[in-house]
Protein backbone atom coordinates (compact mmCIF):
# COMPACT_ATOMS: atom_id res chain seq x y z
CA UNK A 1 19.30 -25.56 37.57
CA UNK A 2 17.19 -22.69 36.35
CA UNK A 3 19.10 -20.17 38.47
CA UNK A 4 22.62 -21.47 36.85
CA UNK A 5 21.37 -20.99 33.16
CA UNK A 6 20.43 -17.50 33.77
CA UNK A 7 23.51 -17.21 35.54
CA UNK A 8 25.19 -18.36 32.54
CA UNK A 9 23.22 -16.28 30.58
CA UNK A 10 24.04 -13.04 32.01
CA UNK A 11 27.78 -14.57 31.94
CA UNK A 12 27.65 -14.62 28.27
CA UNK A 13 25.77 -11.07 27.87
CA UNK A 14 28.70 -9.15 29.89
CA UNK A 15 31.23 -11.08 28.02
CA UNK A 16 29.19 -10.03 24.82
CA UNK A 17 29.78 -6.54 25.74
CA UNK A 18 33.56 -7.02 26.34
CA UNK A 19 33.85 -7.98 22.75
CA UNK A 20 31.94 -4.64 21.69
CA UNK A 21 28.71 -6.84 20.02
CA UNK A 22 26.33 -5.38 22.83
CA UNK A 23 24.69 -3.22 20.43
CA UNK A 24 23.48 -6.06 18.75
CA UNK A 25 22.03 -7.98 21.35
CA UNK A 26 20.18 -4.29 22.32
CA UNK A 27 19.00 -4.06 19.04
CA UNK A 28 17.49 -7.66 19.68
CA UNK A 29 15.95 -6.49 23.00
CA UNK A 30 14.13 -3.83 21.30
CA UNK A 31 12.76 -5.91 18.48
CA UNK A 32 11.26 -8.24 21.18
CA UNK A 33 9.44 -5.27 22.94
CA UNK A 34 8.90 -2.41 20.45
CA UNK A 35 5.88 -1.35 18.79
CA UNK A 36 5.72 -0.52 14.77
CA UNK A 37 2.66 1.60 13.64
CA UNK A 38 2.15 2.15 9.86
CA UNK A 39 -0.22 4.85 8.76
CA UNK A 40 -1.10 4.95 5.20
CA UNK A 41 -2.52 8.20 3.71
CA UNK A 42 -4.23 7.11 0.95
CA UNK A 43 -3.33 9.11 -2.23
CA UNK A 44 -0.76 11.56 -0.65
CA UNK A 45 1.62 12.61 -3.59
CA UNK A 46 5.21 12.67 -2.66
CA UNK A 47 5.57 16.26 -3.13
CA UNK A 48 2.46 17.36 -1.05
CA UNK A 49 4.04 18.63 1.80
CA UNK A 50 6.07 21.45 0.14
CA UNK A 51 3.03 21.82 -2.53
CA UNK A 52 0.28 21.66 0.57
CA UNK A 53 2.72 22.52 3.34
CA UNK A 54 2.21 19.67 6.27
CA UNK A 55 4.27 21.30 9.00
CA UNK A 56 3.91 18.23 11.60
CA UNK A 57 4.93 15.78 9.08
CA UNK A 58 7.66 17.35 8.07
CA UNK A 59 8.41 17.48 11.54
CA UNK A 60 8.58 13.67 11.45
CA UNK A 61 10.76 13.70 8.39
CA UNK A 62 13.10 15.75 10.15
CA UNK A 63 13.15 13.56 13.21
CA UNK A 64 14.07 10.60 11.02
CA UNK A 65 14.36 10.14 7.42
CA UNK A 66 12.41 10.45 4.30
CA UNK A 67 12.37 8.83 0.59
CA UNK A 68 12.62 11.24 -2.29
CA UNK A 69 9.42 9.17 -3.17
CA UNK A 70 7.52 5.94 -2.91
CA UNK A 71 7.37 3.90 -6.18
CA UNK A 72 3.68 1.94 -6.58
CA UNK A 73 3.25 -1.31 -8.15
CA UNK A 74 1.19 -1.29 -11.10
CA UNK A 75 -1.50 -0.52 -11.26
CA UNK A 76 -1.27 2.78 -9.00
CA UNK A 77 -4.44 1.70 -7.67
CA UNK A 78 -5.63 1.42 -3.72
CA UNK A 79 -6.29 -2.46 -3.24
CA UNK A 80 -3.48 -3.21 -4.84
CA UNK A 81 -0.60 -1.47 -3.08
CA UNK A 82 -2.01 -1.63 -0.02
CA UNK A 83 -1.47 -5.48 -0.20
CA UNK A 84 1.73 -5.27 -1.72
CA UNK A 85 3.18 -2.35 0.81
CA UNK A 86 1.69 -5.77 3.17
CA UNK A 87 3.15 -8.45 1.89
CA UNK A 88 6.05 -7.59 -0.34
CA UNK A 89 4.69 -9.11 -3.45
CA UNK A 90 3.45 -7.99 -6.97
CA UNK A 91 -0.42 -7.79 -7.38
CA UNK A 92 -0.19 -10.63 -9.48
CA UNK A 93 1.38 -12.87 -6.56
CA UNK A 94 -0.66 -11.60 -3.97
CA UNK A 95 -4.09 -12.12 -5.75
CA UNK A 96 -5.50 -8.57 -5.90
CA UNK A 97 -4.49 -7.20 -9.41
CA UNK A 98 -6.90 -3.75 -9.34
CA UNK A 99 -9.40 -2.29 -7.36
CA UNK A 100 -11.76 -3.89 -9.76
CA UNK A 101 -11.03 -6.98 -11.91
CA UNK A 102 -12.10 -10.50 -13.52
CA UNK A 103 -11.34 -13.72 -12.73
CA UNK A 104 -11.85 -15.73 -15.83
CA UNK A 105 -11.33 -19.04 -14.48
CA UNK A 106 -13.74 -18.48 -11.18
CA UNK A 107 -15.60 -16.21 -13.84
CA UNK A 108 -16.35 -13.77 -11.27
CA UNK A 109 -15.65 -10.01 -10.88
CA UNK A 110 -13.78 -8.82 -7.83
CA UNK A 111 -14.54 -5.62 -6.29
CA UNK A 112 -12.91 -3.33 -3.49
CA UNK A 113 -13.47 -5.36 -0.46
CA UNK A 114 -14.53 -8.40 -1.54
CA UNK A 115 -12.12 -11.04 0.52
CA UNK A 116 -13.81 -10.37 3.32
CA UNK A 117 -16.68 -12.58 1.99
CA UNK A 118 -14.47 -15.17 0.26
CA UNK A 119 -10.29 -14.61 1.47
CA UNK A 120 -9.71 -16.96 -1.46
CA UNK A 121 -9.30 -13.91 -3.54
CA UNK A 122 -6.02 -13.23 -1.44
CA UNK A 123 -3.23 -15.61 -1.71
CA UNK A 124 -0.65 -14.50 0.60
CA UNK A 125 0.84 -14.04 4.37
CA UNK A 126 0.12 -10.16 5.13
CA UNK A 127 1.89 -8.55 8.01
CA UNK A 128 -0.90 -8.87 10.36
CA UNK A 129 -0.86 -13.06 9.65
CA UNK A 130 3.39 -12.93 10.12
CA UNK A 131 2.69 -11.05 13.52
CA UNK A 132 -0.08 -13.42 14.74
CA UNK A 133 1.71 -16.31 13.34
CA UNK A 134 4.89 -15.78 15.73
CA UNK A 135 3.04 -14.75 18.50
CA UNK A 136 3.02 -10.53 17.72
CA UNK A 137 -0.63 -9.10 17.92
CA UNK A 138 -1.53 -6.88 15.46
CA UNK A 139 -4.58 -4.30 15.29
CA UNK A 140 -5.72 -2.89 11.71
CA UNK A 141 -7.75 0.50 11.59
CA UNK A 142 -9.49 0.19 8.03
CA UNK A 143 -6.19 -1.15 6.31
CA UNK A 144 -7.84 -2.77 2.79
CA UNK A 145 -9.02 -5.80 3.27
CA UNK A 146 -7.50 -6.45 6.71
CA UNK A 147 -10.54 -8.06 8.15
CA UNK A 148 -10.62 -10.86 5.65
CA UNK A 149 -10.07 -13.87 7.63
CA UNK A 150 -6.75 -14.99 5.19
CA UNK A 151 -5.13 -18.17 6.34
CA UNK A 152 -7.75 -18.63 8.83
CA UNK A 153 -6.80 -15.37 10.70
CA UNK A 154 -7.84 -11.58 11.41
CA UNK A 155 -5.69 -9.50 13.43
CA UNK A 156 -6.22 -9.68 17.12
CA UNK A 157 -7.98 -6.19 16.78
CA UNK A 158 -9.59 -4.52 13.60
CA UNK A 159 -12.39 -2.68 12.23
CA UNK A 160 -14.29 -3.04 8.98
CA UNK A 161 -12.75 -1.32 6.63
CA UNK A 162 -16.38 0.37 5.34
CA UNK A 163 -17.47 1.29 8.71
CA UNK A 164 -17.67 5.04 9.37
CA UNK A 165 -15.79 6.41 11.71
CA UNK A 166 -14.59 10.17 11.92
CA UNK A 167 -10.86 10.32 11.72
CA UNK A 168 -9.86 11.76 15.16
CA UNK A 169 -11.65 8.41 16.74
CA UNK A 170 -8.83 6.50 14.40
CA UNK A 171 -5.89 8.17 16.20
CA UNK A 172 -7.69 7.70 19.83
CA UNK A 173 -7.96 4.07 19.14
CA UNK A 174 -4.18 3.42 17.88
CA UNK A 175 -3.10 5.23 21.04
CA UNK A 176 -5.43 3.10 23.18
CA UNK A 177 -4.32 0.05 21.50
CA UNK A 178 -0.30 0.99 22.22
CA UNK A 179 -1.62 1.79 25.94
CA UNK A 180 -3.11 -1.63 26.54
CA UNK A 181 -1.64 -3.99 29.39
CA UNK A 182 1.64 -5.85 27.90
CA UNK A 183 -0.61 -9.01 27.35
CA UNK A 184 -3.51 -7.63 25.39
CA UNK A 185 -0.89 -5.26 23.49
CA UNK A 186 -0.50 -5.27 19.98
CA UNK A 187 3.16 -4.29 18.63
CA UNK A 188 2.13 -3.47 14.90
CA UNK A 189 -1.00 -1.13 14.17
CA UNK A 190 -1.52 -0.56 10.86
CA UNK A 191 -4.04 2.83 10.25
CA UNK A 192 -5.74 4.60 7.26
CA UNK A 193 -6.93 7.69 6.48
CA UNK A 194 -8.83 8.01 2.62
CA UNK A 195 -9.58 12.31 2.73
CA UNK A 196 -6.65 13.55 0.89
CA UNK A 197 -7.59 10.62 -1.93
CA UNK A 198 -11.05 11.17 -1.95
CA UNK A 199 -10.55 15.77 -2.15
CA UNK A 200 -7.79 14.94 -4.79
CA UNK A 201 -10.59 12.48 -7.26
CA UNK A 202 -13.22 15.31 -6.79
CA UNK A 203 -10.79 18.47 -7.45
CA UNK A 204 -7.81 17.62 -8.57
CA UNK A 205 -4.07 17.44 -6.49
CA UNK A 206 -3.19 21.32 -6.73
CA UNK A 207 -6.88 22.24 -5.40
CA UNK A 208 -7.32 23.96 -2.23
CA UNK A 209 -9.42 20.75 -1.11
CA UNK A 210 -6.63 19.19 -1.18
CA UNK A 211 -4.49 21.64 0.32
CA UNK A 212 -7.52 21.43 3.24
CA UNK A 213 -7.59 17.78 3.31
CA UNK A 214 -3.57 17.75 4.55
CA UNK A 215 -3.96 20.37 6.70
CA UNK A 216 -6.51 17.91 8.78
CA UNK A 217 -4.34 14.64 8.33
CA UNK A 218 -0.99 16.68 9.35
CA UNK A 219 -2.74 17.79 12.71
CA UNK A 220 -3.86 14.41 13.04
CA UNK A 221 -0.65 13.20 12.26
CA UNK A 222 1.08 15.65 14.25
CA UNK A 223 -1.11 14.52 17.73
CA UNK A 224 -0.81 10.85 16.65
CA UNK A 225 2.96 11.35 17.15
CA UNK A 226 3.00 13.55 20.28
CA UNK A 227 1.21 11.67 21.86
CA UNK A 228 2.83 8.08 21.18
CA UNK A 229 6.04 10.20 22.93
CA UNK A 230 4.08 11.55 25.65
CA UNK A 231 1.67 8.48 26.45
CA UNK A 232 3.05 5.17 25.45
CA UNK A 233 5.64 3.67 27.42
CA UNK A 234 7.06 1.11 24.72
CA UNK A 235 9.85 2.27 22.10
CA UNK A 236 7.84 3.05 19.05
CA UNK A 237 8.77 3.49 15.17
CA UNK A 238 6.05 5.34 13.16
CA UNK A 239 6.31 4.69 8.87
CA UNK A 240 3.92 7.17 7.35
CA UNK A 241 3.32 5.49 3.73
CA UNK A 242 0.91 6.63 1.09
CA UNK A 243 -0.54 3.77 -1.54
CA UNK A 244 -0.04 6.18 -4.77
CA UNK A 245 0.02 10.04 -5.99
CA UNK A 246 -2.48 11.85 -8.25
CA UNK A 247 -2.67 13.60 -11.27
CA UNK A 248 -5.16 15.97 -12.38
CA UNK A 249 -7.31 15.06 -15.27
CA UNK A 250 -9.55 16.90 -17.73
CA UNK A 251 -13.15 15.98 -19.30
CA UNK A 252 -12.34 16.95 -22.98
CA UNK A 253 -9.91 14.45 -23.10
CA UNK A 254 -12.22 11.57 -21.80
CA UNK A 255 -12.36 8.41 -23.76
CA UNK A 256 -15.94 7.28 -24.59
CA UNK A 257 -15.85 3.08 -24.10
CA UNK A 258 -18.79 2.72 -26.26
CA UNK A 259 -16.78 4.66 -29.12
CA UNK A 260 -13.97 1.59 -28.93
CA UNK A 261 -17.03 -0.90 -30.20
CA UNK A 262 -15.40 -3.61 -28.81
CA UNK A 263 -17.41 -6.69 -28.86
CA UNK A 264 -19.35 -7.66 -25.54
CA UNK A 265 -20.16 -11.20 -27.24
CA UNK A 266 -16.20 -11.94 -26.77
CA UNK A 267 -15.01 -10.24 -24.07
CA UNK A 268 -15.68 -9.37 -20.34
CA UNK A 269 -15.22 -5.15 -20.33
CA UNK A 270 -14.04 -3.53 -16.46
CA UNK A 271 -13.53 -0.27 -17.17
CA UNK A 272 -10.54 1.44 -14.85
CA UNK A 273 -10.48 4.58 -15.57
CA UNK A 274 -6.69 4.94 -16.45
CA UNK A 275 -6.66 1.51 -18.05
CA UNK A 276 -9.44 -0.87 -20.30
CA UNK A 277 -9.97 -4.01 -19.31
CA UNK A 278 -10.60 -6.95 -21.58
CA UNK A 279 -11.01 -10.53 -20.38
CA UNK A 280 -11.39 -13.26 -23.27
CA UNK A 281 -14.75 -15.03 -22.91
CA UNK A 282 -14.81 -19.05 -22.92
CA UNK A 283 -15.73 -18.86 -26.35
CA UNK A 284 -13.26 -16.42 -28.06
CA UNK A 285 -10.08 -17.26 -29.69
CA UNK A 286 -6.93 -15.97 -30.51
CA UNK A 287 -7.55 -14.78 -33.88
CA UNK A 288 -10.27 -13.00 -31.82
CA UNK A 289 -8.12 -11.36 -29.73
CA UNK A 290 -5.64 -10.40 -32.69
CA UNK A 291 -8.17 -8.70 -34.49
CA UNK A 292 -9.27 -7.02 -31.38
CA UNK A 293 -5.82 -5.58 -30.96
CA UNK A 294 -5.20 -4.73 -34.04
CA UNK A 295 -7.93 -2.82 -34.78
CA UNK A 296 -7.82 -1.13 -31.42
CA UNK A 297 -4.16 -0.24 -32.35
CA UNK A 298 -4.64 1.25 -35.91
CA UNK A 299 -7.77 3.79 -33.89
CA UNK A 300 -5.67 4.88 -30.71
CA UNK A 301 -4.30 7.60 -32.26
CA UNK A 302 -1.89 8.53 -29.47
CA UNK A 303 -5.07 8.92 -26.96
CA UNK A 304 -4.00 5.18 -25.32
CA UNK A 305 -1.36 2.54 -25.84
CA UNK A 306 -2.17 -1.16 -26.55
CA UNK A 307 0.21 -2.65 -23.55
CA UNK A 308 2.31 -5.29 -24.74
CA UNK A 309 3.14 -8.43 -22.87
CA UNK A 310 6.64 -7.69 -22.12
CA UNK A 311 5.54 -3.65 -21.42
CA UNK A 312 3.35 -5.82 -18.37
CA UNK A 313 5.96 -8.13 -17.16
CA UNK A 314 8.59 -5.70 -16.57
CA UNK A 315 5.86 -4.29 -14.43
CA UNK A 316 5.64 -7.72 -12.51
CA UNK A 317 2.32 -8.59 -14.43
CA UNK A 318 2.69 -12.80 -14.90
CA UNK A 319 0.04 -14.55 -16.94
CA UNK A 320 -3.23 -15.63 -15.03
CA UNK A 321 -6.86 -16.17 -14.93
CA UNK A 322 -6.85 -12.24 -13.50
CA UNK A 323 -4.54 -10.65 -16.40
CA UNK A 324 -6.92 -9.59 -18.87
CA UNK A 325 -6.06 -10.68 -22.82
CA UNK A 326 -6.20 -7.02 -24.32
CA UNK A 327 -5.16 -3.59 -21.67
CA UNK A 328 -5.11 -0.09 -22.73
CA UNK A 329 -3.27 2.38 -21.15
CA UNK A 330 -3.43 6.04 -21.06
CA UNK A 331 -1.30 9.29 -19.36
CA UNK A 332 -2.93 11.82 -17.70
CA UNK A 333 -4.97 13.58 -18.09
CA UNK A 334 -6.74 11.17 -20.38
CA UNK A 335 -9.06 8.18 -18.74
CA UNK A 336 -11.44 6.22 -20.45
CA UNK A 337 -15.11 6.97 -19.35
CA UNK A 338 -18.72 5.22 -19.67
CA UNK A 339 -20.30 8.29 -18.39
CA UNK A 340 -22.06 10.94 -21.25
CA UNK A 341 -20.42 14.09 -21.71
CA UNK A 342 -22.49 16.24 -19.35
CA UNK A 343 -21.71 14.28 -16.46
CA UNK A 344 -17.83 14.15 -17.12
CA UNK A 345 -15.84 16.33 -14.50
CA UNK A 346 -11.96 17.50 -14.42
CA UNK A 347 -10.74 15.94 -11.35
CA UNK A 348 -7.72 14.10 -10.42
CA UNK A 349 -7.17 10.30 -10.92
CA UNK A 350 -4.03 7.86 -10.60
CA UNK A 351 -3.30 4.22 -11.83
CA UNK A 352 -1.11 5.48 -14.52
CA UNK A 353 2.32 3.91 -14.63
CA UNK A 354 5.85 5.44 -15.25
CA UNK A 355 5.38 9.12 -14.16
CA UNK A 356 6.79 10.53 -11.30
CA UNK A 357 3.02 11.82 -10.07
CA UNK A 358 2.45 8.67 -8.94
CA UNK A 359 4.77 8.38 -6.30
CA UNK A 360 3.73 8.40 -2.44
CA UNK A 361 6.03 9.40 0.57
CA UNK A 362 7.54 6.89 2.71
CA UNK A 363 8.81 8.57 5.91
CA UNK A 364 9.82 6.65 8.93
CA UNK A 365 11.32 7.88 12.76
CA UNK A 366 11.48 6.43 16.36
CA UNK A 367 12.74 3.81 17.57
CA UNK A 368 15.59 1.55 15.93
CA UNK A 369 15.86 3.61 13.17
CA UNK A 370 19.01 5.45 11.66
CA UNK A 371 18.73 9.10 10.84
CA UNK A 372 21.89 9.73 8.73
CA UNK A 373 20.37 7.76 6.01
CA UNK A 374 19.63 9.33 2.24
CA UNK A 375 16.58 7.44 1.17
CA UNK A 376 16.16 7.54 -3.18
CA UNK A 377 13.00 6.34 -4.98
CA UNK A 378 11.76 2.59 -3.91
CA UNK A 379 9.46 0.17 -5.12
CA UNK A 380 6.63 -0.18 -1.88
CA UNK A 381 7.27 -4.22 -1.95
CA UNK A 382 10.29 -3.73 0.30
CA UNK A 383 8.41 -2.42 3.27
CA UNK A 384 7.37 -5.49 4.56
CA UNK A 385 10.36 -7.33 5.01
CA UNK A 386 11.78 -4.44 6.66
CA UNK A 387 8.47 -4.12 9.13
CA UNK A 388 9.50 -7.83 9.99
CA UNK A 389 12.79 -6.54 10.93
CA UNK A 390 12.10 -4.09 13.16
CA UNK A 391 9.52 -6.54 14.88
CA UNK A 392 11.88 -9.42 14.82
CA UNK A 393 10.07 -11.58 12.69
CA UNK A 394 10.33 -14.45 10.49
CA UNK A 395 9.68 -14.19 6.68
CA UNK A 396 7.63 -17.77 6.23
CA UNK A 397 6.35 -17.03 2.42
CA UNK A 398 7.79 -16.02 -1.36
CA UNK A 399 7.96 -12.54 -1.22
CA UNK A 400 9.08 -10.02 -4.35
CA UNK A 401 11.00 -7.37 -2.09
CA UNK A 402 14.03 -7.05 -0.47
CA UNK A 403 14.87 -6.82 3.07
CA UNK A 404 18.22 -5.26 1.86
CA UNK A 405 16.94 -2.29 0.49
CA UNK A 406 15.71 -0.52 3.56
CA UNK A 407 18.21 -2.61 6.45
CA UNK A 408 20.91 0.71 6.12
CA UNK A 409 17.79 2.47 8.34
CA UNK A 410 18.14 -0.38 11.27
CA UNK A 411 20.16 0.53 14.00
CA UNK A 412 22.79 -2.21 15.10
């Protein structure tokens, strides 16, 4: 009986190909055998590789295709889009709103990291839980918050996101990973790399630490990808992805917090840098908060804006215990600061909304994938439904982005 079906089977496959829909049912047999590896490079502006020059990247580019740029959610911050580039949702759907934050009904702070001790901060199906979910294994190298055991799962493989490692050791392991027996195998590996950020905070993007700092991720970069075509056996699509851009920002335009005077008897104060924080306390009222505004309003002076509700929500901010009651905004290069003058540094920074040095690249080749495709500007939400595409997977939560937005790059 077995025998007949998969004579039957094969019956149906050639006939499949006499009615010219083979292609389809190949581009099926790769999704059930193909690897996809997603590389972030945290803080990599979209135009660094003609401002830094990154020969083996733009390599890649050339090999497949390449976004004019990589929109962030708001805020341009690390935690955030790092969830949302892995799980297609807003911040405020997927539970982490900012690197650093309040919760004002758990009346807790929430800082990089923290799901790993309580996943309750994350309410969402990332791609590693879709993978596991539907059989795929997946193995994380430092991807935020990707050992926080959400849903009651880690990836099959990962390592804690805080633990050092030097960055050559990261591209060893993905390529180990990709080598492993077909069982043990993981088909997505998600990998990190924070240097470029971390030169581009201390010295700003057009610094020649920077310019260093993508020399060493292009080479790594550049082996990561000769050697997936050289050693691994399995069809492979690499997406290179960065979280956000940077802009540079200057000292003398620092914003003193204490200056503001805002009252620390009504409200909870995180300071982000590019934004101010304020949470209501249990005991503060609306007229509270209107007078807070106001007055905040009549002394900002053009150094900051007073966000407005429907400013946020056209930003895919919703109401909720984590969306603080009063945010001000600034544009580079001006951040708010708690630190005293002599300690305040030009540098570089991002979390800033609308401005075009906040995009990140998003540049994908390999297998499955189209090259005669022009890529414009695109919000990062729609990566993961397109991940799940090339993996042949399931969408089985509420997602913001759109699988239709990035489908023109799958092969047929």
């Amino acid at each position: 009986m077995r025998r007949f079906t998969v004579l039957i089977a094969v019956f149906f496959i050639v006939l499949a190909g006499g009615l010219g829909v083979v292609s389809v049912a190949s581009a099926q047999v790769l999704r059930n055998n193909n690897a996809v590896v997603l590389i972030s490079i945290d803080g990599f502006r979209h135009d660094y590789l003609e401002l830094h020059e990154a020969p083996n990247i733009s390599r890649i580019a050339t090999q497949g295709v390449r976004a004019e740029g990589l929109i962030p959610v708001y805020p341009a911050k690390t935690f955030p889009n790092h969830l949302s580039i892995v799980t297609g949702q807003y911040p405020a759907n997927h539970g982490i709103v900012d690197n650093r934050f309040y919760d004002t009904e758990r009346q807790q702070h929430y800082s990089m990291g923290d799901g790993v001790k309580d996943s309750t901060w994350l309410t969402t199906v990332p791609l590693w839980n879709l993978a596991e979910f539907q059989g795929v294994k997946a193995a994380t190298f430092f991807w935020p918050e990707s050992e926080a055991r959400i849903n009651g799962r880690t990836p099959t493989y990962f390592y804690n996101y805080s633990t050092p490692a030097p960055n050559r050791q990261r591209v060893q392991q993905m390529i180990d990973w990709l080598k492993l027996p077909e069982a043990a195998r993981p088909r997505l590996v998600l990998g990190y790399f924070s240097i470029v950020d971390t030169m581009g905070h201390r010295f700003g993007p057009e610094s020649v630490q920077v310019r260093k700092a993508v020399a060493h991720v292009d080479e790594l970069i550049g082996e990561l990808w000769r050697r997936i075509q050289k050693e691994v056996t399995i069809p492979v699509t690499l997406i290179l992805v960065s979280d956000h851009g940077m802009s540079a920002i200057t000292a003398k335009d620092m914003i003193a917090v204490d200056a503001l005077n805002i009252p620390a008897d009504q409200f909870e104060i995180v300071n982000a840098q590019t934004r101010l924080l304020l949470y209501a306390k249990p005991s503060t009222t609306a007229a509270h908060i209107e007078a807070v505004r106001e007055r905040l309003q009549q002394q900002a002076r053009g150094r900051y804006q007073v966000e407005s509700a429907q400013q946020l929500a056209t930003l895919g901010v919703t109401p909720s215990p984590r969306q603080a009651a009063i945010v001000l905004g600034t544009q580079a290069p001006v951040t708010f600061t708690q630190a005293p003058p002599a300690q305040r540094r030009d540098g570089g920074t991002h979390g800033y909304h609308s401005s075009r040095e906040m995009d990140g690249i998003f540049i994908v080749a390999g297998a499955g994938i189209r090259t005669d495709v022009a890529l414009t500007r695109f919000s990062n939400i729609h990566i993961y439904p397109f991940v799940a595409q090339l993996l042949g997977l399931e969408l089985m939560s509420e997602i913001d982005g759109d699988g239709a937005v990035l489908a023109p790059l799958l092969q047929q």
